[in-house]
Protein backbone atom coordinates (compact mmCIF):
# COMPACT_ATOMS: atom_id res chain seq x y z
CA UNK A 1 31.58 46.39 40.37
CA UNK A 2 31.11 44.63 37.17
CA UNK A 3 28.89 46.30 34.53
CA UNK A 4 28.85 43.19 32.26
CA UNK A 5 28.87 39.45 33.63
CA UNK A 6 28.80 36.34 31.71
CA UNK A 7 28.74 33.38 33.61
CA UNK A 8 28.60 29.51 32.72
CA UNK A 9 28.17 30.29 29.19
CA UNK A 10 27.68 27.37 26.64
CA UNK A 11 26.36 26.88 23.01
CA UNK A 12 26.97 23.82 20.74
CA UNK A 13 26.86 23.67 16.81
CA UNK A 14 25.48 20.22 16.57
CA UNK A 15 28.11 18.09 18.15
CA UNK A 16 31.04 20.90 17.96
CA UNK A 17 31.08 22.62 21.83
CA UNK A 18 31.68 26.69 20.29
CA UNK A 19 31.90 27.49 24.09
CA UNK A 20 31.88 25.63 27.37
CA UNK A 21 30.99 27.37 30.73
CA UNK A 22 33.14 30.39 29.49
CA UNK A 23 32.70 33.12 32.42
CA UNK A 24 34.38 36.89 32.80
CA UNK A 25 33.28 40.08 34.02
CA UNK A 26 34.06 43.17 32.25
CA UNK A 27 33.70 46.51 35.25
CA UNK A 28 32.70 50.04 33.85
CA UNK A 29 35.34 51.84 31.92
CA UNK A 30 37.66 48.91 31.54
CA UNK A 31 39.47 47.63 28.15
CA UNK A 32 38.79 43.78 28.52
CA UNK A 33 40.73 42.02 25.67
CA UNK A 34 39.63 38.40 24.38
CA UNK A 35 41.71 36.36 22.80
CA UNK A 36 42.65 33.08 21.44
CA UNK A 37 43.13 31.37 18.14
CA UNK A 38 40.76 30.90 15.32
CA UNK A 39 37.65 28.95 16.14
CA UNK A 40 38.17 29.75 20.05
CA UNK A 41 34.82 31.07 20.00
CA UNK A 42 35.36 34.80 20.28
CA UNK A 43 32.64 36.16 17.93
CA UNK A 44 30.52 33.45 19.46
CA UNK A 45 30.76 34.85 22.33
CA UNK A 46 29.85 38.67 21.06
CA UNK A 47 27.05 36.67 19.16
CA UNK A 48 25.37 36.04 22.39
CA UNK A 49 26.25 38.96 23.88
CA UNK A 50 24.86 41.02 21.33
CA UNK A 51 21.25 38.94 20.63
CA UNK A 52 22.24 37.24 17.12
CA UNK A 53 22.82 33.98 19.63
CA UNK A 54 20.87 31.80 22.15
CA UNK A 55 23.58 29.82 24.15
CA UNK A 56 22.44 26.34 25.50
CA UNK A 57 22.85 27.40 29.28
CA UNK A 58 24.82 29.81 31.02
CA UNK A 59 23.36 33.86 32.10
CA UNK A 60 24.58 37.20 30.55
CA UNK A 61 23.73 40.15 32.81
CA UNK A 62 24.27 44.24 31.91
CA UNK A 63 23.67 46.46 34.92
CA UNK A 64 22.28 43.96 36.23
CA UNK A 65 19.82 43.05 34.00
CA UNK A 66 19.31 39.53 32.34
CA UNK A 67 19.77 40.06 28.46
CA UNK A 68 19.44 36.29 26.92
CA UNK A 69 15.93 36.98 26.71
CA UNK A 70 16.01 40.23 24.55
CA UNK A 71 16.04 40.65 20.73
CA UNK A 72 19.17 42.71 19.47
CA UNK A 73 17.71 46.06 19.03
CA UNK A 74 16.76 45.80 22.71
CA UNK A 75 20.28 44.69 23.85
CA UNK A 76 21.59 47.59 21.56
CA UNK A 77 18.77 50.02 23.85
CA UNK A 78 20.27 49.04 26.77
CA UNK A 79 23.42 50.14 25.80
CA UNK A 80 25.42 47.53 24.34
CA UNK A 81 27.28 48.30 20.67
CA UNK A 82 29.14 46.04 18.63
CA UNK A 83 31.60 46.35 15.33
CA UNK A 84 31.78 42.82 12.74
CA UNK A 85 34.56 41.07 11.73
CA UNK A 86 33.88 42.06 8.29
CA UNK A 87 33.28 45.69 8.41
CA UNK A 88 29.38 45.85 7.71
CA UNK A 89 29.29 49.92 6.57
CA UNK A 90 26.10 50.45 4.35
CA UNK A 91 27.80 51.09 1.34
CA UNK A 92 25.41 52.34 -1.06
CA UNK A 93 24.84 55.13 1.59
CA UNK A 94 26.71 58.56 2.57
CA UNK A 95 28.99 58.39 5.70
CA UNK A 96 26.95 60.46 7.36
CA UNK A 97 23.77 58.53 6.60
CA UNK A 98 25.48 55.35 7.89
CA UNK A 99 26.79 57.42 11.44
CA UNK A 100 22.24 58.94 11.44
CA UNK A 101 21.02 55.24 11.03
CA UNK A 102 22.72 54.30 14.42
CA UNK A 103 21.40 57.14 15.89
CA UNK A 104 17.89 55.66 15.12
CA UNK A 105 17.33 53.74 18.11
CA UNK A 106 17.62 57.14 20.21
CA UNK A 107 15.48 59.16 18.16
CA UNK A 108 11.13 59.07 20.17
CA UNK A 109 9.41 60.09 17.26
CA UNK A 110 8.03 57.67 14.70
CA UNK A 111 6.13 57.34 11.63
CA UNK A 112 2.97 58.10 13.54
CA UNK A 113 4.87 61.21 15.47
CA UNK A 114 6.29 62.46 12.36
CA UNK A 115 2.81 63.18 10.81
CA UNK A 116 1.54 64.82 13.92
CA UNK A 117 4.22 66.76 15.42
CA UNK A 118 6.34 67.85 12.50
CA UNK A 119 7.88 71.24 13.85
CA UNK A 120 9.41 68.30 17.11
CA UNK A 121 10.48 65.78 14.72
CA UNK A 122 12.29 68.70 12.75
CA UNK A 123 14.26 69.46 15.50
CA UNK A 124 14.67 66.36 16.62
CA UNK A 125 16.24 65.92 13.03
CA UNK A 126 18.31 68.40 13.29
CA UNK A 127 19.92 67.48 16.76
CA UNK A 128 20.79 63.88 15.30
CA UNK A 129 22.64 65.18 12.60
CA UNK A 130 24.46 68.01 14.50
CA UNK A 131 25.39 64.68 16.88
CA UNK A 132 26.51 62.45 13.77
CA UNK A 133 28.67 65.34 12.44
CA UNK A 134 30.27 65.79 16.14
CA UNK A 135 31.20 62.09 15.91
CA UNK A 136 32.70 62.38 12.55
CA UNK A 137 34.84 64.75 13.67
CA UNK A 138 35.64 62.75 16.73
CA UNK A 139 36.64 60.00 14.57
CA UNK A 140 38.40 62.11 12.08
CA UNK A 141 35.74 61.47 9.13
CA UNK A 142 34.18 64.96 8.66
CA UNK A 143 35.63 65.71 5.61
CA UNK A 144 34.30 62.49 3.98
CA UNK A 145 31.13 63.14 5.21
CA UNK A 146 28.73 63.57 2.20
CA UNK A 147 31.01 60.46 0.17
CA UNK A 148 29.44 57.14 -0.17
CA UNK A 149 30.96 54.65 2.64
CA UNK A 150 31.97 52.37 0.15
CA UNK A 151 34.20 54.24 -1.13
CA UNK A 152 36.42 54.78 1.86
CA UNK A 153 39.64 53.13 2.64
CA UNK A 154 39.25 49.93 4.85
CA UNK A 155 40.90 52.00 7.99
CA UNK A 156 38.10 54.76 7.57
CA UNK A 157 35.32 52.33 6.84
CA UNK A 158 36.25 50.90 10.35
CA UNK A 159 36.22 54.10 11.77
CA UNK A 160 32.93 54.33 10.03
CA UNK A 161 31.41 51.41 11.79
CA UNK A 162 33.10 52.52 15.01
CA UNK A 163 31.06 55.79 14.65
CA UNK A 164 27.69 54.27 13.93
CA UNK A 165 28.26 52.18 16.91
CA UNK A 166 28.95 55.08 19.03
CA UNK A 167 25.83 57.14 17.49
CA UNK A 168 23.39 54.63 19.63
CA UNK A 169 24.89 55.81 23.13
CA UNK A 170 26.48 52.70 24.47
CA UNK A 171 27.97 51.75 27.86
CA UNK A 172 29.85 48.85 26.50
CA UNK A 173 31.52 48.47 22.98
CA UNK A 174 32.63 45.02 21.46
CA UNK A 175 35.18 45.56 18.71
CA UNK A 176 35.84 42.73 16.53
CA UNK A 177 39.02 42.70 14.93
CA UNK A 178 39.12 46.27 15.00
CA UNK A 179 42.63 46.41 13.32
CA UNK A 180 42.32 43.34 10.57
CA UNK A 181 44.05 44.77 7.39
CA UNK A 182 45.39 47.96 8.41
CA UNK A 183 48.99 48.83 8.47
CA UNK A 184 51.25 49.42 11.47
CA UNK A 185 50.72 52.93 11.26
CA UNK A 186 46.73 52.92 11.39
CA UNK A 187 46.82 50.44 13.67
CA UNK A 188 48.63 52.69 16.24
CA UNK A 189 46.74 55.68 15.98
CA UNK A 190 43.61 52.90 16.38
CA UNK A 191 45.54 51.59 19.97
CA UNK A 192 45.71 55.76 21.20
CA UNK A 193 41.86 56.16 19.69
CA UNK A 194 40.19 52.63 21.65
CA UNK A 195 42.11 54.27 24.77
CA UNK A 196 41.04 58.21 24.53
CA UNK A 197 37.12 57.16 23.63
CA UNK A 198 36.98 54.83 27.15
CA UNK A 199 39.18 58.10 29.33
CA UNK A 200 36.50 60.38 27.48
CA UNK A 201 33.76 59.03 27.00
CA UNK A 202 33.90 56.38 30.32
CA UNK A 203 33.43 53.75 27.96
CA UNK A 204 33.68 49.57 28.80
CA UNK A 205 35.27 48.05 25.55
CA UNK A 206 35.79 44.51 24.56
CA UNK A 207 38.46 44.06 22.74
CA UNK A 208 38.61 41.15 19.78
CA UNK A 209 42.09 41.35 18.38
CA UNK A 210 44.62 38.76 16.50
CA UNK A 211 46.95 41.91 16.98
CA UNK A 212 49.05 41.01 19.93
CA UNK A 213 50.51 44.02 20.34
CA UNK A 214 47.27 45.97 19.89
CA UNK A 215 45.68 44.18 22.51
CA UNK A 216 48.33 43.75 25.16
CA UNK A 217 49.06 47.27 24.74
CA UNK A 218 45.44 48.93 26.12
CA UNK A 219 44.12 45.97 27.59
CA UNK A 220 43.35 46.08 31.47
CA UNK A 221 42.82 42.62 31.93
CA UNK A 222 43.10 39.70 28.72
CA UNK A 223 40.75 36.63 28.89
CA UNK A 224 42.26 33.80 26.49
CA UNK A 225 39.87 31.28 25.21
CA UNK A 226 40.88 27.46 23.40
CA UNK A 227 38.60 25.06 21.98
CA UNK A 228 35.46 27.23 23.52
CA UNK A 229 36.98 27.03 26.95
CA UNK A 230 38.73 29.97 29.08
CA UNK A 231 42.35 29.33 30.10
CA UNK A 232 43.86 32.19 31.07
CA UNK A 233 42.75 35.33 32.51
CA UNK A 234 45.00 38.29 34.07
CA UNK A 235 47.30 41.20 33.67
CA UNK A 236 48.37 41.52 29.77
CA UNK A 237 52.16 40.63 31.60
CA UNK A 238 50.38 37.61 33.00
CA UNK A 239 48.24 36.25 30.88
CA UNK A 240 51.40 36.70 28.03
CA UNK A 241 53.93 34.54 29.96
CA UNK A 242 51.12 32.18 30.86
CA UNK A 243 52.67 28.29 29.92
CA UNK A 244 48.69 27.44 28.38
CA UNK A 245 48.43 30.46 26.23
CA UNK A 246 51.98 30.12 25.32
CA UNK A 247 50.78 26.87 23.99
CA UNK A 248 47.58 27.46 22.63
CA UNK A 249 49.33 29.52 20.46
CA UNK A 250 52.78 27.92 19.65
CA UNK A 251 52.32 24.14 20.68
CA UNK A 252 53.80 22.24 23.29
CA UNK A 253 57.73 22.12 23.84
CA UNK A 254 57.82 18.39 22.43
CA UNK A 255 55.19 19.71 19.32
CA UNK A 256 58.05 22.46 18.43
């Protein structure tokens, strides 16, 4: 059964079409890579599925739930995370500050709570950052911990984001461009990382990736997009000998 459903999805840019009745399903603990090349409408598509968008027409359900009418922090309640493009780490702040601000939107006690019950918001404190210091270690940051995130390496600052992300408790993560600008090496131990947090953790991940490789190589299922549009969608073995993807990327035989 599908956890996340997108179906008939379309948004235009004044007269540009950034996606045209685009429709998938991603089911619960699946890698679902999406793919296609630049200005296929990818991010758009985590845009709306994340709240920063408001497609034209289309529906976008999560457990069966509507979401196109919820602001992001809501969508982000319900239990979908997201990573950027361009890593978006709060610099200025420690690493483990940046992992204890996604762990915000689980924490019940506000401004009003803190003044009244202090002794349950201490706790409370202490729990999140005994979970944000478990997830550094899961993602191999704990000895960076008290450092300023914009300090770090790009390949640790993505690990960073990954771990804020992951701090908010979601069902489904969308990774954009999780491996853009790290080296062969990083970029495998990222493939065996994406794989170990959906067997452990019975995570759904969608998977934005320019990184052939990376994303044929933990991807259940691939969905290709062109020009806004879906044209492919399969097995990574399908979808990779597939004549319209092979041309969406490479141009026609009479182009070459």
């Amino acid at each position: 059964m599908a956890l996340l459903r997108v179906e008939d999805l379309s948004i235009r840019f004044g007269g540009l079409a950034a996606l045209a009745e685009v429709s998938f399903e991603a089911a619960e603990g699946e890698i679902l890579g999406l793919i296609g090349p630049n200005g296929a409408g990818k991010s758009t598509v985590f845009n709306v599925l994340s709240g920063l968008y408001r497609p034209d027409s289309g529906r976008v359900t999560f457990a069966g739930e509507s979401l196109l009418e919820l602001a992001p922090h809501a969508i982000a309640r319900r239990g979908i995370g997201r990573t950027f493009q361009n890593t978006e780490v709060f610099r200025p702040l420690s690493v483990l500050d940046n992992v204890l601000v996604g762990l915000h939107s689980r924490l019940r006690a506000g401004l009003f709570g803190a003044a009244l019950w202090a002794p349950r918001v201490a706790r409370e404190e202490r729990a999140a950052r005994e979970r944000a210091l478990a997830l550094l270690e899961r993602l191999g940051l704990a000895d960076v911990a008290g450092l300023e995130a914009g300090g770090l390496p790009l390949g640790r600052q993505k690990r960073l984001e990954m771990a804020r992300a992951l701090a908010a408790e979601p069902r489904c993560l969308l990774l954009d461009e999780p491996a853009g600008g790290l080296n062969p090496t990083e970029t495998r131990a990222l493939m065996d990382f994406i794989v170990r947090l959906r067997d452990e953790l019975r995570l759904t991940l969608i998977v934005v990736e320019h990184d052939m490789d990376l994303v044929m190589g933990i991807s259940d299922r691939v969905v290709v997009l062109h020009y806004g549009r879906k044209i492919a969608e399969g097995q990574p073995r399908e979808v990779a000998t597939d004549p319209a993807v092979i041309e969406a990327y490479l141009g026609s035989a009479e182009d070459a």
